[in-house]
Protein backbone atom coordinates (compact mmCIF):
# COMPACT_ATOMS: atom_id res chain seq x y z
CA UNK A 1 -36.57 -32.78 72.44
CA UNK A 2 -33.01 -32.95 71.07
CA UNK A 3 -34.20 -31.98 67.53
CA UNK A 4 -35.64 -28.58 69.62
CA UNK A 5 -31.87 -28.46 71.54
CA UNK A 6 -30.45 -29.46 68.07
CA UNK A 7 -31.81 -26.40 66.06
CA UNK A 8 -32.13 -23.91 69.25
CA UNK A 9 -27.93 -24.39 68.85
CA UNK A 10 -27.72 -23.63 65.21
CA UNK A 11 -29.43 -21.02 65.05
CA UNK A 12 -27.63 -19.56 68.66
CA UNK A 13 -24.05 -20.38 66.71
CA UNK A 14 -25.57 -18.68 63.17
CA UNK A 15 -26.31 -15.89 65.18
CA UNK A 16 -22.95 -15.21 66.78
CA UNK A 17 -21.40 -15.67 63.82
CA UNK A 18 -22.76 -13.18 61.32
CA UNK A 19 -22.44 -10.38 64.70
CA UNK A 20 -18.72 -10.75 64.33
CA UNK A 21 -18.85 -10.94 60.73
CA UNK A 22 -20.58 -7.75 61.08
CA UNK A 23 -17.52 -6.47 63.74
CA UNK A 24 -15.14 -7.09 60.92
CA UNK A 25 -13.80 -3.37 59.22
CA UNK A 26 -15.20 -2.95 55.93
CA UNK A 27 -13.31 -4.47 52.85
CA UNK A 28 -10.78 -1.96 51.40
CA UNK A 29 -10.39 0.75 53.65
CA UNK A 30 -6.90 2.37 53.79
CA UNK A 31 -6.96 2.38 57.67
CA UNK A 32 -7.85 -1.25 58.20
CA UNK A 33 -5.61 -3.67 60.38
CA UNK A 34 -4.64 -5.77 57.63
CA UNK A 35 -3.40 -2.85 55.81
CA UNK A 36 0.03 -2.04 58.18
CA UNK A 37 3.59 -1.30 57.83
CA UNK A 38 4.71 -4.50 57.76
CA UNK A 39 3.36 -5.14 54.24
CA UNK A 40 5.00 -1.78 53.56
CA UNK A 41 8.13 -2.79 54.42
CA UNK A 42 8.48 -6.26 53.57
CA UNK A 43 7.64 -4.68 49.52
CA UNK A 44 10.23 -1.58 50.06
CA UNK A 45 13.43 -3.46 51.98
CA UNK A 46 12.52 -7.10 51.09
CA UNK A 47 15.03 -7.37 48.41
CA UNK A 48 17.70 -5.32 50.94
CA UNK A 49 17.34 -7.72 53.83
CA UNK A 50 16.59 -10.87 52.42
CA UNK A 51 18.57 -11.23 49.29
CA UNK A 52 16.17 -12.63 47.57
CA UNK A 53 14.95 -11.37 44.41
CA UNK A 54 11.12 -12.97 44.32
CA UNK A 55 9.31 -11.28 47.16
CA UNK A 56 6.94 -14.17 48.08
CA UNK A 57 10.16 -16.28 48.55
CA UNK A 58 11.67 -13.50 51.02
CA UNK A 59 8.64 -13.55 52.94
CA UNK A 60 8.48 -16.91 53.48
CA UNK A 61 11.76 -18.44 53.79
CA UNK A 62 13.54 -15.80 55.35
CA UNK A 63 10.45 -13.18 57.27
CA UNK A 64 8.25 -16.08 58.09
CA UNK A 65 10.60 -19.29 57.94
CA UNK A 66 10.19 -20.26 61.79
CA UNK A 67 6.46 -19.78 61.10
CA UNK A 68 6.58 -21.83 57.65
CA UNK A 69 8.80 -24.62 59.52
CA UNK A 70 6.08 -25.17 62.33
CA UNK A 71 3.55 -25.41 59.79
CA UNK A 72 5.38 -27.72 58.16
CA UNK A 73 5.49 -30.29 61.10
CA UNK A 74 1.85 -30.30 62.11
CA UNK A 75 0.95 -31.04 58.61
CA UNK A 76 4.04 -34.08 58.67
CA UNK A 77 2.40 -34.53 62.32
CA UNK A 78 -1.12 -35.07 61.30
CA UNK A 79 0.40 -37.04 57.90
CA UNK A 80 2.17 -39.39 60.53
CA UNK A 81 -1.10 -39.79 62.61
CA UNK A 82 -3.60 -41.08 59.71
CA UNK A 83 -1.14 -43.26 58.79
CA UNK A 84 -0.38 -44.99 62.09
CA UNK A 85 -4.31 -44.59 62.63
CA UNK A 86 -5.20 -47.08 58.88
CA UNK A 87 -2.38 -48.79 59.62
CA UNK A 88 -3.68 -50.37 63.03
CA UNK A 89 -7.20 -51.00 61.28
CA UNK A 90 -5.10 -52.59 58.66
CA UNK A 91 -3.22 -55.13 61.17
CA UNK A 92 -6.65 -55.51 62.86
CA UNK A 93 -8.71 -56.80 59.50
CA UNK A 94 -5.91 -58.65 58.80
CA UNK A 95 -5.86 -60.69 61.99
CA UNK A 96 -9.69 -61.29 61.91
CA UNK A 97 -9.33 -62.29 58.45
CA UNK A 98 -6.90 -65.05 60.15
């Protein structure tokens, strides 16, 4: 019975899966969301409003720096976790060892 529930919910998450990878818009068309002014203007005024002469460094320290900072803390976050996490298994060997 659970193998039957088991593979009745793959193939129900397979399924709604490759319908909205069939709602995505086709790959290189000029009109697609991914293809908006902001790209535009980040390549035409980047230098202008950020100072900063390499255009991937504009974007992301100056466009995108709150968004690169918060990235930057769940990663330390989740860095911070594991360790804490093998550290108590750690202290917890070493006291059965004991």
């Amino acid at each position: 019975m659970r193998k039957a529930v088991s593979i009745l919910l793959a193939i129900g998450i397979i399924v709604i899966l490759l319908v909205g990878v069939n709602e995505l818009p086709k790959f290189g068309r000029p009109h697609n969301p991914s293809d908006n002014y902001v790209e535009h203007r980040y390549v035409e005024k980047g230098v202008e409003e950020t100072g900063a002469l390499n255009i991937v460094t504009g974007i992301i320290l100056d466009y995108r720096a709150l968004d690169t900072f918060v990235e930057a803390t769940v990663l330390f976050t989740g860095a911070m976790t594991v360790l804490v996490v093998l550290k108590k298994d750690q202290d917890e060997m070493d006291r059965r060892k004991k």
